[in-house]
C-alpha atoms as a PDB file:
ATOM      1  CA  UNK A   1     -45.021  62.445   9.202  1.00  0.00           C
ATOM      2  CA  UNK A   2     -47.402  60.468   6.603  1.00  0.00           C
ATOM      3  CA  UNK A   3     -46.516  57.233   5.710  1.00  0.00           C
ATOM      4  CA  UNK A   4     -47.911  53.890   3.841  1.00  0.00           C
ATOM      5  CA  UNK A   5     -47.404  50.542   2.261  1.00  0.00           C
ATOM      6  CA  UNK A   6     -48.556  50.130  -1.026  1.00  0.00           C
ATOM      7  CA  UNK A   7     -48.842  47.557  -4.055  1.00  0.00           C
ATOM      8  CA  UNK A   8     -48.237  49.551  -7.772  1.00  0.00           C
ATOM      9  CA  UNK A   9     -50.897  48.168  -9.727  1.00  0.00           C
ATOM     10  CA  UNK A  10     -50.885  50.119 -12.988  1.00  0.00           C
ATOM     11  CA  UNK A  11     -50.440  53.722 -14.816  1.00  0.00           C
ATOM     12  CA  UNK A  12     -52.804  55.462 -16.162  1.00  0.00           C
ATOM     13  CA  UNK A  13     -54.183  58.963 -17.468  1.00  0.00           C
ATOM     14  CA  UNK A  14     -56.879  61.201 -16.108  1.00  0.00           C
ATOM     15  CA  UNK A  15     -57.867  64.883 -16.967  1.00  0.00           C
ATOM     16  CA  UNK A  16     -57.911  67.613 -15.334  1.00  0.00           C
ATOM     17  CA  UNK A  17     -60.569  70.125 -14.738  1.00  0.00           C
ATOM     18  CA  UNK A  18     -59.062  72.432 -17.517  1.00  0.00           C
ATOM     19  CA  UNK A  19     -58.845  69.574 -19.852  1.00  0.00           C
ATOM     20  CA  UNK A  20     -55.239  68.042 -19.544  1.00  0.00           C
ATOM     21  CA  UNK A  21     -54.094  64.704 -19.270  1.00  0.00           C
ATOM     22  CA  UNK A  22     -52.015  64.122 -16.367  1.00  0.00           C
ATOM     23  CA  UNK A  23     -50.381  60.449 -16.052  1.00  0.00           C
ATOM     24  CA  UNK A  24     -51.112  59.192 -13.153  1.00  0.00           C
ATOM     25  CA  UNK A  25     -49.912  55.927 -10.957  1.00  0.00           C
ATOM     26  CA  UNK A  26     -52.363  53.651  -9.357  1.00  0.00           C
ATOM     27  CA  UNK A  27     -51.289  52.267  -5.892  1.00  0.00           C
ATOM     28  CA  UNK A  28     -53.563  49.837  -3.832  1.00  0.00           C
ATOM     29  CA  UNK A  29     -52.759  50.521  -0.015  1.00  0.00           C
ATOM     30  CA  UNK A  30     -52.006  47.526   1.976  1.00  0.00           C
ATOM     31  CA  UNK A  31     -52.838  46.767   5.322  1.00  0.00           C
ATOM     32  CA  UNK A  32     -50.411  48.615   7.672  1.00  0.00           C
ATOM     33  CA  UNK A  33     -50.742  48.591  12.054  1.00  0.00           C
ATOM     34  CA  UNK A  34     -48.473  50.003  14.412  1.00  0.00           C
ATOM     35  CA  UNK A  35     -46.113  47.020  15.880  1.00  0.00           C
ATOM     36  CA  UNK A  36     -43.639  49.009  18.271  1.00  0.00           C
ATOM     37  CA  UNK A  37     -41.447  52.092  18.191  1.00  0.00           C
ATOM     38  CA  UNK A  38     -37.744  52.145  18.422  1.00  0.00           C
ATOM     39  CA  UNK A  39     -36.156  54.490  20.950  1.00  0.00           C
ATOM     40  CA  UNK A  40     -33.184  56.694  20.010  1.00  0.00           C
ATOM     41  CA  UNK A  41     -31.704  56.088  23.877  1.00  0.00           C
ATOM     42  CA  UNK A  42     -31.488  52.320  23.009  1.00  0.00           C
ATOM     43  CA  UNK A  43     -30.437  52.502  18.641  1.00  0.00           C
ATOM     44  CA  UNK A  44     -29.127  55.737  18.411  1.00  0.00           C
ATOM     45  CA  UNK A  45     -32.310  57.067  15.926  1.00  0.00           C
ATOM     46  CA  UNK A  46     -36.020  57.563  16.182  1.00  0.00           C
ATOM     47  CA  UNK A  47     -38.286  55.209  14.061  1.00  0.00           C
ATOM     48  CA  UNK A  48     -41.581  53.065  14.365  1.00  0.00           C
ATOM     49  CA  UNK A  49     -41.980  49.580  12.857  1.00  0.00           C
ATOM     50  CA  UNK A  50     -45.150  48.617  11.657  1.00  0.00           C
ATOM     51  CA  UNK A  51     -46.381  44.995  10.858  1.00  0.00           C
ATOM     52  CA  UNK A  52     -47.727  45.014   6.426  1.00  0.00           C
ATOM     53  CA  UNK A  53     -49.848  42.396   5.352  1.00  0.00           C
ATOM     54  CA  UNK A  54     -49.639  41.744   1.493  1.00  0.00           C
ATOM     55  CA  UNK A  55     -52.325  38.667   1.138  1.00  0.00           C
ATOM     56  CA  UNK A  56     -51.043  35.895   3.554  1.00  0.00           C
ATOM     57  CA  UNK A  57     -47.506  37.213   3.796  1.00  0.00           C
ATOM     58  CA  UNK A  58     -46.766  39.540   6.579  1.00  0.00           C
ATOM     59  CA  UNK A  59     -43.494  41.656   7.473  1.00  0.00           C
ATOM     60  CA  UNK A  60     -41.938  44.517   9.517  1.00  0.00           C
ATOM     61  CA  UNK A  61     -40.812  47.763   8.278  1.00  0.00           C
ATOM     62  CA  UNK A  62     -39.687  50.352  10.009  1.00  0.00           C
ATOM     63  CA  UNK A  63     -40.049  54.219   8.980  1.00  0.00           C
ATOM     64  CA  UNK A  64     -37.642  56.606  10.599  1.00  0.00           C
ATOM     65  CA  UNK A  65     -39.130  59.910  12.163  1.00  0.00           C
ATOM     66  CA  UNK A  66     -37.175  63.256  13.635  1.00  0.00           C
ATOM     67  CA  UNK A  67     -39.661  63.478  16.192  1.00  0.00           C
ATOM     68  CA  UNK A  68     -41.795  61.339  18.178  1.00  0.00           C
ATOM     69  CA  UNK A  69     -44.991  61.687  16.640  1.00  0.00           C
ATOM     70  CA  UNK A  70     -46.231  58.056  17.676  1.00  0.00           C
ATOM     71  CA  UNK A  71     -45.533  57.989  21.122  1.00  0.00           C
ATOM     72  CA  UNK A  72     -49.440  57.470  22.158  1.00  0.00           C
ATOM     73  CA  UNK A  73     -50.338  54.625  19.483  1.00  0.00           C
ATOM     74  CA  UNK A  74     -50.394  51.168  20.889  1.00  0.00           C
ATOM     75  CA  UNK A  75     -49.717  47.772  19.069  1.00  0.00           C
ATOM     76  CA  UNK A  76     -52.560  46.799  16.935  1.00  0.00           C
ATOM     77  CA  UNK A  77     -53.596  50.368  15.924  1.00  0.00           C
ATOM     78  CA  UNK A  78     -54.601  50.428  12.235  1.00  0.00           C
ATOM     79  CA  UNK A  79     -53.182  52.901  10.206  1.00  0.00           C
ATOM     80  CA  UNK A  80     -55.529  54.170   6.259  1.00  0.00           C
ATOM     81  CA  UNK A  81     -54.844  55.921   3.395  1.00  0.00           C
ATOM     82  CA  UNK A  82     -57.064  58.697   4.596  1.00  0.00           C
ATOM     83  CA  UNK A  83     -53.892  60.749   6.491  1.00  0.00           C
ATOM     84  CA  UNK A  84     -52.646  61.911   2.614  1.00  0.00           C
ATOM     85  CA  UNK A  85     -54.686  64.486   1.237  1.00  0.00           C
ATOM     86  CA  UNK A  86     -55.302  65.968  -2.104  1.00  0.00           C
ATOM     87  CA  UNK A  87     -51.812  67.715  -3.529  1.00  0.00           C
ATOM     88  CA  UNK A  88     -49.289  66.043  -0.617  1.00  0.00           C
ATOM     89  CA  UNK A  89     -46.061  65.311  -2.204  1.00  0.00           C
ATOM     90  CA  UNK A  90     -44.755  62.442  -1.217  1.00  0.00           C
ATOM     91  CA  UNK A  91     -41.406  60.257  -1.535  1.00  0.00           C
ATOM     92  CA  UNK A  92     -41.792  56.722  -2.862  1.00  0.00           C
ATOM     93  CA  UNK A  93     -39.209  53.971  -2.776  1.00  0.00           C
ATOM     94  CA  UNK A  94     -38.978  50.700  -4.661  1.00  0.00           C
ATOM     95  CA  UNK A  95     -37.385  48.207  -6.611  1.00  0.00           C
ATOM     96  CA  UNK A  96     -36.893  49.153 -10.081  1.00  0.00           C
ATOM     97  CA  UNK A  97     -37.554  46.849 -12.811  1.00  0.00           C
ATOM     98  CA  UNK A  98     -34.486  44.120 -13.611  1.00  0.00           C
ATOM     99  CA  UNK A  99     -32.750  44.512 -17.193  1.00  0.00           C
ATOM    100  CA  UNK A 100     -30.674  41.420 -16.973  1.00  0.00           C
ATOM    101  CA  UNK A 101     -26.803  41.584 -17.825  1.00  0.00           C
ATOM    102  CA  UNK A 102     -26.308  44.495 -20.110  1.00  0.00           C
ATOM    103  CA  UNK A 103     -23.367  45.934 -22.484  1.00  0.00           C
ATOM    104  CA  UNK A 104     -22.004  49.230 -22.006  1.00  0.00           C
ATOM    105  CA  UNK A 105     -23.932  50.952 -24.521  1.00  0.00           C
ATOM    106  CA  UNK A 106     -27.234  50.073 -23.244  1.00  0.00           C
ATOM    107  CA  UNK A 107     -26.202  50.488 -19.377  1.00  0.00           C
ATOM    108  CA  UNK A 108     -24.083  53.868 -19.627  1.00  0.00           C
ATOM    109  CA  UNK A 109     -25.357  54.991 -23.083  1.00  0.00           C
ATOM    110  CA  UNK A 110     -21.561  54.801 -24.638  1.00  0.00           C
ATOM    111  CA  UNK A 111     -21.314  55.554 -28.756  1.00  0.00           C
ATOM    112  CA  UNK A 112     -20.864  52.467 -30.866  1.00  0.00           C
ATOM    113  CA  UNK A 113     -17.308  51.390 -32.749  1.00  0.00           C
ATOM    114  CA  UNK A 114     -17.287  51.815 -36.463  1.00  0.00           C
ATOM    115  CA  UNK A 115     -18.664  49.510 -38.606  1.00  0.00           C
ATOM    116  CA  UNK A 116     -16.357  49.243 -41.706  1.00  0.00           C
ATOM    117  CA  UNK A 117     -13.337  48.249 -43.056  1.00  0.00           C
ATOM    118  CA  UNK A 118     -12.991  45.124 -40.666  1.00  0.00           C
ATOM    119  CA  UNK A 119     -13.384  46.320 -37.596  1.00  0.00           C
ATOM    120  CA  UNK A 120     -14.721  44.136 -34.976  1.00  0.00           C
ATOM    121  CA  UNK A 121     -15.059  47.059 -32.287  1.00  0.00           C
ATOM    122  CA  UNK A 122     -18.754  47.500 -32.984  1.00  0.00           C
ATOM    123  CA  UNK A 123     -20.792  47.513 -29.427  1.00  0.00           C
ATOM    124  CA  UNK A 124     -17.688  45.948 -27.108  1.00  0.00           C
ATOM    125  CA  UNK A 125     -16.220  47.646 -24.392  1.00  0.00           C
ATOM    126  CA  UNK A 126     -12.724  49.239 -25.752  1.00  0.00           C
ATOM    127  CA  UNK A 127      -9.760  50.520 -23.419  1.00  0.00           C
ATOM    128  CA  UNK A 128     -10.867  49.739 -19.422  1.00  0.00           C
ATOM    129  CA  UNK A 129      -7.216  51.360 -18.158  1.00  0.00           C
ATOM    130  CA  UNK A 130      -3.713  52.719 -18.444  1.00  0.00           C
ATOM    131  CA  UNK A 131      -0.150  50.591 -18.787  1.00  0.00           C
ATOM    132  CA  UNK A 132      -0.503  52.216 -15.423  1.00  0.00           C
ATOM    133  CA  UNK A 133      -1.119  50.519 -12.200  1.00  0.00           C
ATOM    134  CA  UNK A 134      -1.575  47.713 -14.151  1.00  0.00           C
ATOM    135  CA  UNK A 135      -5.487  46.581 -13.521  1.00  0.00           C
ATOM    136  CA  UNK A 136      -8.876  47.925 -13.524  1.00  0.00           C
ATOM    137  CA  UNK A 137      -9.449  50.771 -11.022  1.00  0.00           C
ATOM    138  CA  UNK A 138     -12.647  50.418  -9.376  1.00  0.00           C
ATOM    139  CA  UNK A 139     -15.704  51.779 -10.358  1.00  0.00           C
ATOM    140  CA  UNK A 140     -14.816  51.470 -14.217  1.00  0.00           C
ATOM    141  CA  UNK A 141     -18.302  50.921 -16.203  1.00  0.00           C
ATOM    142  CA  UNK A 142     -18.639  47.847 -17.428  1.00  0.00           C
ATOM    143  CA  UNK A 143     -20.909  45.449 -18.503  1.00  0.00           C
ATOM    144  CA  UNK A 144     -23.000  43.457 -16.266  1.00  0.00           C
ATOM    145  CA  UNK A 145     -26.460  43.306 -14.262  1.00  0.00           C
ATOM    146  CA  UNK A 146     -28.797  46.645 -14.771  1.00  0.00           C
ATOM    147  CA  UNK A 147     -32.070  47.376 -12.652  1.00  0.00           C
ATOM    148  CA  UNK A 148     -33.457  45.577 -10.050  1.00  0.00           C
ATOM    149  CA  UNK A 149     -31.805  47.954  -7.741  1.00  0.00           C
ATOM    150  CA  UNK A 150     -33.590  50.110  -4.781  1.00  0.00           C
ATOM    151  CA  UNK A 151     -34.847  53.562  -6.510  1.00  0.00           C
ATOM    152  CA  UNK A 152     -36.113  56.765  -4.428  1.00  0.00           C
ATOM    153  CA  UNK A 153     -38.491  59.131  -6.267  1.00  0.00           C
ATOM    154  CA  UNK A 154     -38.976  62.882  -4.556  1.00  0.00           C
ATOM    155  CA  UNK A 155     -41.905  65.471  -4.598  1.00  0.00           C
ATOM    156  CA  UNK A 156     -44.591  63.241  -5.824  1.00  0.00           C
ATOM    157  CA  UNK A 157     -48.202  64.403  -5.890  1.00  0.00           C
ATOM    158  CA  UNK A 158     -51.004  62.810  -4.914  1.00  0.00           C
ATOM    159  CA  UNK A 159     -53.237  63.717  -7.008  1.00  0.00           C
ATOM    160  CA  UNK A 160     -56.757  61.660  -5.668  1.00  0.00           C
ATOM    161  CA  UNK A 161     -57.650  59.345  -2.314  1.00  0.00           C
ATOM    162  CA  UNK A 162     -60.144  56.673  -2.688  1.00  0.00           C
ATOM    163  CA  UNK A 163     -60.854  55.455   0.893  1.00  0.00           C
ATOM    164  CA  UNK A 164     -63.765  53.429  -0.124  1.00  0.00           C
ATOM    165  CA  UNK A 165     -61.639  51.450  -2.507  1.00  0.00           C
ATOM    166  CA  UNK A 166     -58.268  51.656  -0.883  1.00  0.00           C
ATOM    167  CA  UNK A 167     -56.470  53.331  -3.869  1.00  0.00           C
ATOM    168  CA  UNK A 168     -54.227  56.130  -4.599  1.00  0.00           C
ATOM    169  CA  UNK A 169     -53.358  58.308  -7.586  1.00  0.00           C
ATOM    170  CA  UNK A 170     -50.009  59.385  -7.893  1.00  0.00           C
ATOM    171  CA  UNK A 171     -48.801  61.827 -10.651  1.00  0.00           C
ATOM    172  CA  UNK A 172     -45.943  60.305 -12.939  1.00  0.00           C
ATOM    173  CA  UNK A 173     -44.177  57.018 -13.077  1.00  0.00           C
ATOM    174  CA  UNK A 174     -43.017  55.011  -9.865  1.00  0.00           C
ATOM    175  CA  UNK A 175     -40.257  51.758 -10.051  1.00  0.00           C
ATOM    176  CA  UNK A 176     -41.098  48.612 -10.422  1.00  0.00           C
ATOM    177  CA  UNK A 177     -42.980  46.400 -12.009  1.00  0.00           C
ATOM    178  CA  UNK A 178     -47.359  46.279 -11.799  1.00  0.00           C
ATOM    179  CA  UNK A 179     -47.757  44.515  -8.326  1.00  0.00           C
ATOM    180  CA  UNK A 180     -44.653  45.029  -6.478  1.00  0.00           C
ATOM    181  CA  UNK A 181     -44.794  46.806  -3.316  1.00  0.00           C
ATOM    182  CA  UNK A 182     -43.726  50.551  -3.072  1.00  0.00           C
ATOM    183  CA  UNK A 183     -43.139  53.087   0.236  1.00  0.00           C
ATOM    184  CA  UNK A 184     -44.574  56.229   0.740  1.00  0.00           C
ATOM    185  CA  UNK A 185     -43.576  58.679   2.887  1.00  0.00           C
ATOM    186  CA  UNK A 186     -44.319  62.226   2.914  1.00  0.00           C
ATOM    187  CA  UNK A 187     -43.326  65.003   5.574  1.00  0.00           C
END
């Protein structure tokens, strides 16, 4: 298992040997070393935590393996970018990007009321239940907050590994906004 702690920094395009643009995602690596592992006897799963330093600010994340792949690192061993390689698809994870409180049609994509002959149904809500049971059954769309909500992308590739600058190119978009962090994982 692959893993790494990452800051999104921007998108861009490069070409391809054949002459196609590809869209690629930049991510700076952050600094990521092996803290301690956690034991399925004692938690009931397998994982390691490792300590990331973003700038001054430093935290613990854990990463949950099958197997135990780590059991001969010790604390303080660095992890790099170097363990992806050319064409690894990987799974990223981050916060998408917040929309602020949000109307129906924007949030769920529902069809606007008609706009003639008086009627004052334009872009609100309409009918949210039945005369039956008498309130709103849970998990009717409605307006409210959009984004800013945890966002897994699959089968990622990583399309180029710059050890000497500590970047990586990613092919297609990732969540979030330019500097927050992202997860990568890949099997």
């Amino acid at each position: 298992m692959k893993f790494f702690f990452g800051k999104k920094l921007n998108m861009t395009q490069i070409f391809t040997e054949e002459g196609e643009a590809l869209a690629v995602t930049i991510v700076k690596t952050l600094p990521v070393e092996f803290y301690d592992r956690v034991l399925e006897e004692k938690r009931g799963y397998s994982a390691i935590m490792c300590k990331v330093t973003n700038g001054k600010k430093e935290r613990l994340v854990e990463f949950r393996s099958d197997k135990d792949d780590f059991s001969e690192m010790k604390k303080g061993d660095k992890f790099d970018e170097s363990q992806f390689i050319v064409g690894d698809k990987v799974t990223i994870t981050g916060i998408s990007k917040g929309k602020g409180f949000s109307g129906t049609i924007k949030r769920y994509g529902f069809a606007q009321g008609p706009k003639t002959h008086g009627s004052n149904q334009q872009r609100r809500l309409g009918s949210i239940g039945a005369a039956y049971p008498q309130h709103v059954l849970k998990g009717q769309k409605m307006p409210g907050r959009m984004g800013n909500s945890q966002i897994t992308i699959k089968n990622l590739k990583v399309v180029d590994v710059d050890n000497k600058n500590h970047f990586l190119l990613i092919s297609g978009a990732i969540p979030g906004n330019n500097g927050s962090q992202v997860k990568i994982v890949s099997k």
